[in-house]
Protein backbone atom coordinates (compact mmCIF):
# COMPACT_ATOMS: atom_id res chain seq x y z
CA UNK A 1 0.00 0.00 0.00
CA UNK A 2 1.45 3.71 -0.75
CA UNK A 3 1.73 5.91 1.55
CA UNK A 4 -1.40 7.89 0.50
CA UNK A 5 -3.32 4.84 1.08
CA UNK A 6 -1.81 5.02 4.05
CA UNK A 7 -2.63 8.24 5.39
CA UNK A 8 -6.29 7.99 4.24
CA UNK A 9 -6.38 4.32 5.93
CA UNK A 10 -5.51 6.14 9.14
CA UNK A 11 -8.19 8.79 8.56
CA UNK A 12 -10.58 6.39 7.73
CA UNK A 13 -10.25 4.03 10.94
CA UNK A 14 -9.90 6.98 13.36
CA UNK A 15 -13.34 8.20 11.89
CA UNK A 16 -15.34 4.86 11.00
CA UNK A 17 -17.68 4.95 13.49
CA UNK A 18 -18.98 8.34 12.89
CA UNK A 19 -18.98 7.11 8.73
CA UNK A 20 -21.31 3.56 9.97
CA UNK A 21 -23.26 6.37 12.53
CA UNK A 22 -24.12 8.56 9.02
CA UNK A 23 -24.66 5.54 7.25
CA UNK A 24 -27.63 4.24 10.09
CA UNK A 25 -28.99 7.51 9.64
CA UNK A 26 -29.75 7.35 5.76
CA UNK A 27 -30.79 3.83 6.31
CA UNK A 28 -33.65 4.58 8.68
CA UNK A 29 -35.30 6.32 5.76
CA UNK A 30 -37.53 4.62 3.93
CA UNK A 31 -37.05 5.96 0.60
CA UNK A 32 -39.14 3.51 -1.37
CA UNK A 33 -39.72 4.77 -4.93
CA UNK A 34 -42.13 1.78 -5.63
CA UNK A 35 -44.83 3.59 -2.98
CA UNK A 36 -46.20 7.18 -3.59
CA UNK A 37 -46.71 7.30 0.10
CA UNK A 38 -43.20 7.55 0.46
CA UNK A 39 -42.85 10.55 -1.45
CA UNK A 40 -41.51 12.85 1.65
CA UNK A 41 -39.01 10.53 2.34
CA UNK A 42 -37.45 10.28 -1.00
CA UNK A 43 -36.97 13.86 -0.80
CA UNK A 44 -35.87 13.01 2.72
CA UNK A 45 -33.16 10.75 1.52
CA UNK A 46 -32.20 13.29 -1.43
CA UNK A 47 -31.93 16.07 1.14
CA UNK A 48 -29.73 13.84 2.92
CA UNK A 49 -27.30 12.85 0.10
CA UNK A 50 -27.25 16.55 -1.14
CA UNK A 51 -25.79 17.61 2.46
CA UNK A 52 -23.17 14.51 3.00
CA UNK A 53 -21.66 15.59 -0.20
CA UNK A 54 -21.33 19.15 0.55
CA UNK A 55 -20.03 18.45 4.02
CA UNK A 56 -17.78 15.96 2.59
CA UNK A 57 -16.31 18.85 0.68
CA UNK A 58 -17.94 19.35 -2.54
CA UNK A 59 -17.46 22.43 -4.20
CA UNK A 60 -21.32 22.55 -4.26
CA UNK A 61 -24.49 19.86 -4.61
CA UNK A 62 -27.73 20.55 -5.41
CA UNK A 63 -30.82 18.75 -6.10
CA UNK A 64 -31.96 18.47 -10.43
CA UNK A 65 -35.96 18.55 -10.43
CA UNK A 66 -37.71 16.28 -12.57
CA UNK A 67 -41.15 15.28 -13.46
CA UNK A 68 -40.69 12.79 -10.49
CA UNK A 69 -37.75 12.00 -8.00
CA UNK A 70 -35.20 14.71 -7.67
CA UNK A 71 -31.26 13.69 -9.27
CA UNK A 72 -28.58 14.61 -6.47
CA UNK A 73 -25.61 16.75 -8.66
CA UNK A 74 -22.58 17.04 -6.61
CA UNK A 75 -18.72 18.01 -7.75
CA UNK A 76 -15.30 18.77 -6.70
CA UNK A 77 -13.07 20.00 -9.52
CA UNK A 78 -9.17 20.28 -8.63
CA UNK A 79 -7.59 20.48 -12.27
CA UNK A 80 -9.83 20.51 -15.09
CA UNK A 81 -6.82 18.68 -16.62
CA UNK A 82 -7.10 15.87 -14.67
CA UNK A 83 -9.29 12.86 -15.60
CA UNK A 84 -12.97 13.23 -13.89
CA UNK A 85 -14.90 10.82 -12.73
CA UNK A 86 -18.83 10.54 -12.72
CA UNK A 87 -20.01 8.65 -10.08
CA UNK A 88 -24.07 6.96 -10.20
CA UNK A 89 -25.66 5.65 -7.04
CA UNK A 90 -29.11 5.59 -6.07
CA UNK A 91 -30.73 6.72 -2.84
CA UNK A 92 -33.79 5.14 -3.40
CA UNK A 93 -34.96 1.22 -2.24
CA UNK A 94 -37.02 -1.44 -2.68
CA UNK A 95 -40.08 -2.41 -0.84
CA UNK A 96 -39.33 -4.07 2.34
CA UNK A 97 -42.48 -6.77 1.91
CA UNK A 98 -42.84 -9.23 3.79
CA UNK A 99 -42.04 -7.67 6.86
CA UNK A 100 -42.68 -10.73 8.75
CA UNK A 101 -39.41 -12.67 7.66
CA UNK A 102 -37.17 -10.13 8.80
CA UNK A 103 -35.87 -10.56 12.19
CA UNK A 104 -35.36 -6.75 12.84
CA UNK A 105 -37.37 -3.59 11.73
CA UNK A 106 -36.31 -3.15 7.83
CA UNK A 107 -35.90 0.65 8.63
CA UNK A 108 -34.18 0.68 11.63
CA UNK A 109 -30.78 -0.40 11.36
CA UNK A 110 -29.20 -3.39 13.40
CA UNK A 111 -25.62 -4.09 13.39
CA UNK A 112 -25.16 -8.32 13.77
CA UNK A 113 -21.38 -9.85 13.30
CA UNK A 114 -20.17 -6.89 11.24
CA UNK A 115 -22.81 -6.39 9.45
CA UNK A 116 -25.50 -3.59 9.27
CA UNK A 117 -29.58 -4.92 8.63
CA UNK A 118 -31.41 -2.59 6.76
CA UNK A 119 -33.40 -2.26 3.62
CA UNK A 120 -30.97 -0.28 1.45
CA UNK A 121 -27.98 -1.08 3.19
CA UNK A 122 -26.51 -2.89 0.04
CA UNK A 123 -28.39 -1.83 -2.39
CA UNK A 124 -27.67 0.92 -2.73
CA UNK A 125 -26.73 3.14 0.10
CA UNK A 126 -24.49 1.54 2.09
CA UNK A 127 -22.73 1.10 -1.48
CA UNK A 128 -23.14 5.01 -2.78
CA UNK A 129 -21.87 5.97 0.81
CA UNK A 130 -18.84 4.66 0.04
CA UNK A 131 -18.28 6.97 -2.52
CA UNK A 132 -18.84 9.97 -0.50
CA UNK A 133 -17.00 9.06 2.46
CA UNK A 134 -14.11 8.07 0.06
CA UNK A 135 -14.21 11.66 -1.27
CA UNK A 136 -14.01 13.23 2.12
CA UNK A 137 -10.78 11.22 3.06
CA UNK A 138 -9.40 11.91 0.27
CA UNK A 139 -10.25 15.97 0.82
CA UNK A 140 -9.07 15.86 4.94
CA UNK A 141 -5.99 14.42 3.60
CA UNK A 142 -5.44 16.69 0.54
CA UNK A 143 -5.05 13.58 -1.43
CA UNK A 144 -7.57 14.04 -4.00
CA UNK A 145 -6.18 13.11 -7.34
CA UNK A 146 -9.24 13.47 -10.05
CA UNK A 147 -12.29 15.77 -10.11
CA UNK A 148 -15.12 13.96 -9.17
CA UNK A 149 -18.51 14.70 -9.89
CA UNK A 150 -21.76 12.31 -8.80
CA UNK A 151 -25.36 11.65 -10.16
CA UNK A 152 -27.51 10.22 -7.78
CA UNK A 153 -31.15 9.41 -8.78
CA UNK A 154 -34.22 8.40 -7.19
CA UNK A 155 -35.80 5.73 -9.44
CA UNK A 156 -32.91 3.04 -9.80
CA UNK A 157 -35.90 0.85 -8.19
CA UNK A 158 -38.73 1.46 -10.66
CA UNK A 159 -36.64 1.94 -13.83
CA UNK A 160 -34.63 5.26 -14.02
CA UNK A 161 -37.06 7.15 -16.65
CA UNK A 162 -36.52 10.85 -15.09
CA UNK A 163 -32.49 10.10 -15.20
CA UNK A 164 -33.15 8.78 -18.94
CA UNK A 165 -35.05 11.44 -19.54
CA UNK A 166 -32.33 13.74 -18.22
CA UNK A 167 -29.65 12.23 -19.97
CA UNK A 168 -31.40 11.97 -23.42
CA UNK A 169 -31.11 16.03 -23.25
CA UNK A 170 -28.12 17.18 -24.73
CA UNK A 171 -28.54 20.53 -23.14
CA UNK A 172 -27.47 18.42 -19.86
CA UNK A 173 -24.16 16.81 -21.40
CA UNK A 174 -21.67 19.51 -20.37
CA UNK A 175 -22.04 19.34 -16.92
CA UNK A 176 -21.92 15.59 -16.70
CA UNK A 177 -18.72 15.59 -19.29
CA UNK A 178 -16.63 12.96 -18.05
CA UNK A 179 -13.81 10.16 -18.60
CA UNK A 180 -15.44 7.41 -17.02
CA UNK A 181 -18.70 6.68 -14.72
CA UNK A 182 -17.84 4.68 -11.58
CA UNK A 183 -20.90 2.89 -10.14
CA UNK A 184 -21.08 0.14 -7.01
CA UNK A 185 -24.33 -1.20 -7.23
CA UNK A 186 -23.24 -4.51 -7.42
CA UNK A 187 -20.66 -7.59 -5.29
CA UNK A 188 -17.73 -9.35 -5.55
CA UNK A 189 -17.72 -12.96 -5.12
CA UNK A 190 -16.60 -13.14 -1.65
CA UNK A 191 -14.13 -11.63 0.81
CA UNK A 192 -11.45 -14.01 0.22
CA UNK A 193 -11.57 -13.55 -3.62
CA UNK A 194 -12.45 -9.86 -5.30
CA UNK A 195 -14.07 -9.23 -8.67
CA UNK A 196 -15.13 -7.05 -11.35
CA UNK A 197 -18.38 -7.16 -13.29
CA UNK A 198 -18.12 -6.98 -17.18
CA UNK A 199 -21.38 -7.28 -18.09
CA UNK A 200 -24.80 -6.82 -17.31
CA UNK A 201 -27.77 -7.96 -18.58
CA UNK A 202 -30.50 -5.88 -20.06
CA UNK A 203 -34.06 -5.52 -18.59
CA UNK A 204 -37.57 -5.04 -20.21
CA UNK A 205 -41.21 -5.85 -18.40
CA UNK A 206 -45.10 -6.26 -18.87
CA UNK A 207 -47.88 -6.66 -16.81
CA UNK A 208 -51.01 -8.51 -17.93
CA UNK A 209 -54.38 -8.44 -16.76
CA UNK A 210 -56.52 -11.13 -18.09
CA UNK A 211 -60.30 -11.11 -17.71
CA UNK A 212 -63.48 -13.45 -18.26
CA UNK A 213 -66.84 -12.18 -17.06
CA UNK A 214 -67.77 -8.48 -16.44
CA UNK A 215 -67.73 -9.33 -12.71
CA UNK A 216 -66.85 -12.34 -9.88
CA UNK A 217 -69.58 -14.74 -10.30
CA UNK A 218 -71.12 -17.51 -7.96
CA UNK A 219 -68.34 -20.41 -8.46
CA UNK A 220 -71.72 -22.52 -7.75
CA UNK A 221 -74.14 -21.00 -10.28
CA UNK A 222 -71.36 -20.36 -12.80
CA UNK A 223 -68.52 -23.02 -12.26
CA UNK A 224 -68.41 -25.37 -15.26
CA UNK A 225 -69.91 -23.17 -17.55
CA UNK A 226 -67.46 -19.71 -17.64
CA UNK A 227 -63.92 -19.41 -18.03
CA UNK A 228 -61.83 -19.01 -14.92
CA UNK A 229 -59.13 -15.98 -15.38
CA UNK A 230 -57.24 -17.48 -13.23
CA UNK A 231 -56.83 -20.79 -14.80
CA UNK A 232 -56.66 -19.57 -17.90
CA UNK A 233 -53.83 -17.29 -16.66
CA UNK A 234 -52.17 -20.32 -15.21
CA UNK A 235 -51.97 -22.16 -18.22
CA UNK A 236 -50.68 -19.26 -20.16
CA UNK A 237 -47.59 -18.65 -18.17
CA UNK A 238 -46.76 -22.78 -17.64
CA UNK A 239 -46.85 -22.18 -21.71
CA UNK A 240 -44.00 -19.15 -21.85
CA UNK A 241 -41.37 -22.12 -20.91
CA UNK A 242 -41.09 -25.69 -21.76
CA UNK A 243 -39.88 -28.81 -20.52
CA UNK A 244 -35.70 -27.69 -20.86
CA UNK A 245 -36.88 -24.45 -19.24
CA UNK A 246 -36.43 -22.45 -22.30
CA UNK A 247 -38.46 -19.32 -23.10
CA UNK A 248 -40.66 -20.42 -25.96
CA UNK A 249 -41.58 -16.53 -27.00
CA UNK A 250 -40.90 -16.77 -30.93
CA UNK A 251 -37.45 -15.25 -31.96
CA UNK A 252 -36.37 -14.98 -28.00
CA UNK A 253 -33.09 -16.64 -29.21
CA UNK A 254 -32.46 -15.07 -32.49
CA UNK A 255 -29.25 -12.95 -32.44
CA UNK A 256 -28.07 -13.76 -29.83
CA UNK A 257 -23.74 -13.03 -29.18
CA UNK A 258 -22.64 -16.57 -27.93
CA UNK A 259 -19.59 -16.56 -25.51
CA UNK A 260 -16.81 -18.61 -27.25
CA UNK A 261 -15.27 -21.52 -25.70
CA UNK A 262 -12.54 -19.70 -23.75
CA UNK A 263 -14.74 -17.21 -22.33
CA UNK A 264 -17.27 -19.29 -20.69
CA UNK A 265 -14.83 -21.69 -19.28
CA UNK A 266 -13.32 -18.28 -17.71
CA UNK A 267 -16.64 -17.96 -16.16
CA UNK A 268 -17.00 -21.45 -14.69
CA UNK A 269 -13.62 -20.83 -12.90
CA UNK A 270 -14.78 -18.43 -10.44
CA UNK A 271 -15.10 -19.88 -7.70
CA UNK A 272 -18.30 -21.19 -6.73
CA UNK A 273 -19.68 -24.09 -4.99
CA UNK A 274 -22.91 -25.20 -6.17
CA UNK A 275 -24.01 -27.29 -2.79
CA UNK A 276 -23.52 -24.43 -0.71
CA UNK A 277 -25.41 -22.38 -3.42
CA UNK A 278 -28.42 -24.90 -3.29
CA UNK A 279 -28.61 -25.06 0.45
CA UNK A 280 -28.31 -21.42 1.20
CA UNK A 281 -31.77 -21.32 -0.89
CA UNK A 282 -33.15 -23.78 0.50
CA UNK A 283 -33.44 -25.82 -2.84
CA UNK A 284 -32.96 -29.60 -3.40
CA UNK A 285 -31.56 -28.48 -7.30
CA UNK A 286 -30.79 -25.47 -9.14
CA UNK A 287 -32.59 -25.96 -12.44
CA UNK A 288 -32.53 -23.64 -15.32
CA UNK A 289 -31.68 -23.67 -19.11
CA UNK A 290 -30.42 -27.35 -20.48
CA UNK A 291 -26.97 -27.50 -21.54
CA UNK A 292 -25.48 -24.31 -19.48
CA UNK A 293 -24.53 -24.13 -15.72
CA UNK A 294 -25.73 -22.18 -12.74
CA UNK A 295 -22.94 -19.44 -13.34
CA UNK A 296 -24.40 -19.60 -16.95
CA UNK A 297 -27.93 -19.49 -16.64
CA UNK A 298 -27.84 -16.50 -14.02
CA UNK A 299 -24.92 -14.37 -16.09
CA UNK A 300 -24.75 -14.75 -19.86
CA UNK A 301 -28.15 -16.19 -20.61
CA UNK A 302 -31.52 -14.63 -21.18
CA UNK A 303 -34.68 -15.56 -18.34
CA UNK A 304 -38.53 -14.53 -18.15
CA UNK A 305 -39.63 -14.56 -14.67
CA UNK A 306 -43.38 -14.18 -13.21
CA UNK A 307 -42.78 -11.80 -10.37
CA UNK A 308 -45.93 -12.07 -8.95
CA UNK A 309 -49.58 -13.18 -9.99
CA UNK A 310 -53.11 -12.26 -8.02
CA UNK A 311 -56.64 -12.40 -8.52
CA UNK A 312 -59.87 -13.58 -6.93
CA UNK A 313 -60.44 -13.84 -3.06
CA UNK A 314 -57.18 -13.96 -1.08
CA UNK A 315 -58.69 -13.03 2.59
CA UNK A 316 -59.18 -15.21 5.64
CA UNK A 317 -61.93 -17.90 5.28
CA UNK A 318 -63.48 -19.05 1.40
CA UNK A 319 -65.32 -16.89 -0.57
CA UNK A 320 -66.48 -19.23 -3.60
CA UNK A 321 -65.95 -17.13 -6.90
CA UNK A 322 -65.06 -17.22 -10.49
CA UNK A 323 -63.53 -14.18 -10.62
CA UNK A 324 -63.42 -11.17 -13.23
CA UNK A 325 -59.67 -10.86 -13.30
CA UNK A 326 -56.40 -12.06 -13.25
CA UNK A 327 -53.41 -10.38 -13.02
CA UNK A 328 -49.37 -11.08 -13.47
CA UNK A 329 -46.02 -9.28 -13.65
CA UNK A 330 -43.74 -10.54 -15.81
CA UNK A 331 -39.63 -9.26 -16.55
CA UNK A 332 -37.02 -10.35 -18.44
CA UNK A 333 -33.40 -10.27 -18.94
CA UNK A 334 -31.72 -10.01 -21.74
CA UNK A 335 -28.24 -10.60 -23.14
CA UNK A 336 -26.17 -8.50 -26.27
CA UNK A 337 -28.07 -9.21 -29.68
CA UNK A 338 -31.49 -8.85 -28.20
CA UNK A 339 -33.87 -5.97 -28.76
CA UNK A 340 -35.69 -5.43 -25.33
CA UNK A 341 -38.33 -3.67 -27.49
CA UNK A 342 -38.99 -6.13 -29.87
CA UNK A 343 -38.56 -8.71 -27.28
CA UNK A 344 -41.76 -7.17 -25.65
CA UNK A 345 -43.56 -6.79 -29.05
CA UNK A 346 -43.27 -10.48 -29.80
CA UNK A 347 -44.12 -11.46 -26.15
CA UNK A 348 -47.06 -9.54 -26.20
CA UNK A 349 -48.37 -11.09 -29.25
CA UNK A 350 -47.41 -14.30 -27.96
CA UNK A 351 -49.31 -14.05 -25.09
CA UNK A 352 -52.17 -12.52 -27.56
CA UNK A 353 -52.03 -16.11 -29.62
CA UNK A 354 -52.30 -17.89 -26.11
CA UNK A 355 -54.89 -16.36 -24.96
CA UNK A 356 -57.59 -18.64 -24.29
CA UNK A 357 -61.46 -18.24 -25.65
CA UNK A 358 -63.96 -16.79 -23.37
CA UNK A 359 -61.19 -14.59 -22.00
CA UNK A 360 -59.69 -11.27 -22.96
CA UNK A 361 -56.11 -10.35 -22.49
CA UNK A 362 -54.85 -6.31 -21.84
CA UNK A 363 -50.86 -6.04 -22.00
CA UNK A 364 -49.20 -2.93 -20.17
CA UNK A 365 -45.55 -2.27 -20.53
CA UNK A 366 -44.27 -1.65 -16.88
CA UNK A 367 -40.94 -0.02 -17.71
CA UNK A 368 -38.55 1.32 -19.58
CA UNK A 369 -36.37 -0.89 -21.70
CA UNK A 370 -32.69 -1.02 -21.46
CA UNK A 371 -30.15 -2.92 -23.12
CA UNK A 372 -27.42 -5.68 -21.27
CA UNK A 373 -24.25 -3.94 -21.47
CA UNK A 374 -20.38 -5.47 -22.24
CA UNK A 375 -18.00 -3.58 -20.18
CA UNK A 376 -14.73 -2.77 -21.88
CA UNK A 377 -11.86 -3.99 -20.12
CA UNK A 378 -9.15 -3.06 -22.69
CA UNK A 379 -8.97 0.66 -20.57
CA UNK A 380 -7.15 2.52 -18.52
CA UNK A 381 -9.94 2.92 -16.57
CA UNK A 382 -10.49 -0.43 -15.86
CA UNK A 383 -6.75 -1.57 -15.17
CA UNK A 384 -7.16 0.77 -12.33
CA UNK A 385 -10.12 -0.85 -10.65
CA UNK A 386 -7.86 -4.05 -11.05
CA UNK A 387 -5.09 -2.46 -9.42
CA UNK A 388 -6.92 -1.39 -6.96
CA UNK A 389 -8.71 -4.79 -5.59
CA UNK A 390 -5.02 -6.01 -5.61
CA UNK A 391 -3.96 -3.20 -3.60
CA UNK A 392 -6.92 -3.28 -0.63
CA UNK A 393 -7.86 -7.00 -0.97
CA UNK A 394 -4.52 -8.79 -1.80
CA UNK A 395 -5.76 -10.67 -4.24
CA UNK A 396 -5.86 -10.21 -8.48
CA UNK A 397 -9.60 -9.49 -8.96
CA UNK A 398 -11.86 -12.52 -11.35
CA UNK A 399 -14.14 -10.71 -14.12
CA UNK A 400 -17.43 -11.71 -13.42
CA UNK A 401 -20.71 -11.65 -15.48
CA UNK A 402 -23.90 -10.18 -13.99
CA UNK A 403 -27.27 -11.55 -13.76
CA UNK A 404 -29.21 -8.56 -13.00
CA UNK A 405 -29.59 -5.21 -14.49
CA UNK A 406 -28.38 -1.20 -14.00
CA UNK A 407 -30.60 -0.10 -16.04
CA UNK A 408 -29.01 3.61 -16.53
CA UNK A 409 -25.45 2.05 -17.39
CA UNK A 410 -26.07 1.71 -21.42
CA UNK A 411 -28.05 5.15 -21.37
CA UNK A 412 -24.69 6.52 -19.90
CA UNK A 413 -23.17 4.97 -23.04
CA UNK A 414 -25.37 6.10 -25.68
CA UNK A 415 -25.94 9.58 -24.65
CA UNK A 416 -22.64 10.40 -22.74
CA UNK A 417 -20.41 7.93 -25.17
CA UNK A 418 -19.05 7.09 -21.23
CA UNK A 419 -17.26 3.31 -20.18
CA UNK A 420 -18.22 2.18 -16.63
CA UNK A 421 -16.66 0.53 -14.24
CA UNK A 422 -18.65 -1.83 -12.37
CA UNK A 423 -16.91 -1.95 -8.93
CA UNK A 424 -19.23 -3.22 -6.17
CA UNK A 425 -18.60 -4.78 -3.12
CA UNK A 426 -21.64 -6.68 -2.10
CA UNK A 427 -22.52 -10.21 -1.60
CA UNK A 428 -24.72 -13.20 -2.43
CA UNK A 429 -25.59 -13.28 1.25
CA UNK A 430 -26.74 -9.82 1.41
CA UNK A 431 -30.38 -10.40 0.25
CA UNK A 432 -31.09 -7.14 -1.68
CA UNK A 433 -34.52 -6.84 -2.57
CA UNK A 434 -35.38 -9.64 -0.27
CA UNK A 435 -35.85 -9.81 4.05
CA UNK A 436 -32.95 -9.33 6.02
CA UNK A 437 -30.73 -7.02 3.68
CA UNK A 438 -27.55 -6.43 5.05
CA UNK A 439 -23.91 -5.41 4.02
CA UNK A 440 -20.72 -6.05 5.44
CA UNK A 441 -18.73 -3.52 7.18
CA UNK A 442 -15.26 -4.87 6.45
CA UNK A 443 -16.64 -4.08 3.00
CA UNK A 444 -17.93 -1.00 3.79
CA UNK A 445 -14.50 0.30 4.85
CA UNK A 446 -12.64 -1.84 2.57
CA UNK A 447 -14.66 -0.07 0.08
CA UNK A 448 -13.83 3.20 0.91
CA UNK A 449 -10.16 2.02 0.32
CA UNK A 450 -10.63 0.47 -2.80
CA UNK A 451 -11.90 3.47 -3.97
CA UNK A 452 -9.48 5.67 -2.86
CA UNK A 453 -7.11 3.71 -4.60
CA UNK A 454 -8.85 3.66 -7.58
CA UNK A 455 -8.49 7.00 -7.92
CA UNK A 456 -5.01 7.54 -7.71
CA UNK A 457 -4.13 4.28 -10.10
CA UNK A 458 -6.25 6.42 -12.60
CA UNK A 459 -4.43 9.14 -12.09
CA UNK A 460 -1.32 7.49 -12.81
CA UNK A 461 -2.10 5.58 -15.94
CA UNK A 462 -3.53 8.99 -17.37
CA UNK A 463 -0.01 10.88 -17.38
């Protein structure tokens, strides 16, 4: 380690408990973009965000008003000859549902064997705090070797449309010119062994609302002679895969870029151990896509998933009905050569063709599209995020292939022309969007390092 990694290591362990004391704070708000209710405490969290980065050191921060959630703008510029850095977080979270499998309050933070329980705490604040605390170690030790600037939205959660919006403006591209966005919204694949993502895969969504008669009928007077919604809806989605769990939508697999040979037995040697996988879950098997593995099927191959499906009489007791409606929300992710858009046309017609008689089907697209995205890893850029795993963690970092989705990352690409660097530090065993989130806080201040030393590897390689 150098001895400016040094110096901000010192200021960073003299000061951690006031950084994880800041950190509870933004935790215990329960910025959930999903829930209009929660519309006070997204500005809540923004407010908050806005004010760490100033008193971190920022020249100045400021909140961007959109149509919806407000974008957090903060900067420090040292040397506009320097290279600057754009860094993207997110301040705002997923619902906490079902509150009665977590074992403490989801907004009201509980530190357990190094680790802080929250909703949020990995995804993404505990991740985005990082960032700032880096920034004010860096600035207490007059260390700071780029310009930094951050973007920090509100609607990572419900598909980023007022950043996309934003960014599809060019009158908003000077003041987020760049050399390379920096984003930790993602993990590593354990503390012993650090990693880099280089890819992510793209995201599109639908919901569906299928409906027989024009209202819940007697399941006496009616049953037996009037299509059930909810059956029909059943046999719909057991349709969208079939018996090698492949998505049977028309043209899903047309296009598709195949990883050679080479590259997907790079991917199968990252460490991972299936059992412990499987029984972490809960799960007898792992089953998925013939002819590809677990690391496969979750990183380089494309999925439709029901994410949840309703209708009828769910109360206490029976309430014997055929009813109106039935309802489902469906996503799926994508890999390079497919079109999320006309991946979404064709499933909508599919579902159209399936569509049984005596019931009508209305398809709603839920989101915004975005495509997967191949990180470059032939940069400068991204030597120093390599560098600087091997500097903190001790260990040359694996490239690893991501299952889920940053939305925003390929809109930074084709409006800002930007690379990013993918450098997270969460785990499996964080459960983000699920009970009991939590994140590590040897990663936490590891993070901060890694960061840190980031920076200054960037700096070097750009003289």
């Amino acid at each position: 380690m150098t001895n400016t990694n040094t110096n901000t290591a010192a200021y960073i362990d003299a000061n951690k408990g006031r950084f994880i004391q800041e950190l509870t704070s933004f935790l215990t708000i329960p910025s959930i973009s999903a829930q209009p209710e929660h519309q006070s405490h997204i500005q809540q969290a923004a407010q908050f965000v806005k004010e760490r980065l100033l008193a971190a050191g920022s020249d100045e921060a400021y909140l961007i008003e959109t149509k919806s959630n407000p974008l957090v703008y903060g900067e420090k510029i040292i040397d506009p000859k320097l290279p600057t850095v754009l860094v993207y977080g997110h301040y705002d979270v997923q619902p906490p549902e079902p509150f009665e499998l977590w074992t403490s309050e989801p907004f009201e933070p509980v530190i357990k064997h190094n680790h802080i329980f929250a909703r949020g705490a990995s995804d993404d604040k505990g991740q985005l705090y990082i960032h700032i605390k880096a920034l004010e170690a860096m600035l207490a030790r007059q260390q700071l070797p780029c310009n930094i600037k951050f973007l920090i939205e509100g609607e990572e959660e419900v598909g980023s449309d007022a950043l996309t919006h934003y960014l599809q403006d060019a009158n908003n591209h000077p003041l987020l010119q760049a050399d390379v966005v920096l984003i930790s919204d993602t993990g590593i694949v354990s503390t012993e062994q650090p990693s880099i993502d280089i890819s992510l895969r793209g995201i599109t969504g639908l919901e569906i609302t299928l409906t027989g008669p024009n209202r819940d009928l007697h399941s006496g007077s009616y049953g037996g002679a009037v299509s059930n919604p909810i059956h029909a809806l059943c046999k719909i989605i057991a349709l969208l895969h079939n018996e090698d769990h492949q998505v049977t939508i028309p043209g899903f697999y047309d296009n598709i870029a195949e990883l050679t040979t080479a590259q997907r037995e790079q991917l199968n040697n990252i460490p991972f151990d299936l059992e412990a996988y499987q029984q972490s879950l809960g799960i007898a098997q792992a089953v998925g896509e013939k002819g590809y593995t677990t690391l496969e099927r979750i990183g380089i191959r494309p999925t439709l998933d029901v994410n949840g499906i309703w209708g009828g009489y769910t109360g206490v007791g029976t309430k014997t009905i055929i009813p109106s409606k039935a309802h489902a929300k469906i996503t799926l992710r994508l890999v390079p050569g497919q079109d999320p858009n006309k991946i979404l046309d064709n499933l909508s017609d599919y579902l159209t063709s399936l569509t049984p008689e005596g019931t009508r089907i209305k398809v709603e697209k839920s989101s915004q599209a975005h495509q997967s995205v191949q990180i470059n890893e032939d940069t400068i850029a991204f030597q120093a995020a390599k560098n600087a795993f091997q500097d903190i963690w001790g260990k040359k970092p694996v490239s690893t292939r991501v299952g889920g989705s940053i939305p925003i990352v390929s809109t930074f690409k084709e409006h800002l022309g930007l690379d990013t660097i993918l450098m997270g530090f969460g785990l499996d065993t964080d459960n983000i969007h699920s009970p009991n989130e939590n994140f590590s806080l040897i990663h936490f201040e590891r993070g901060i390092q890694t960061v840190i030393a980031f920076y200054h590897h960037l700096a070097g390689l750009s003289k």
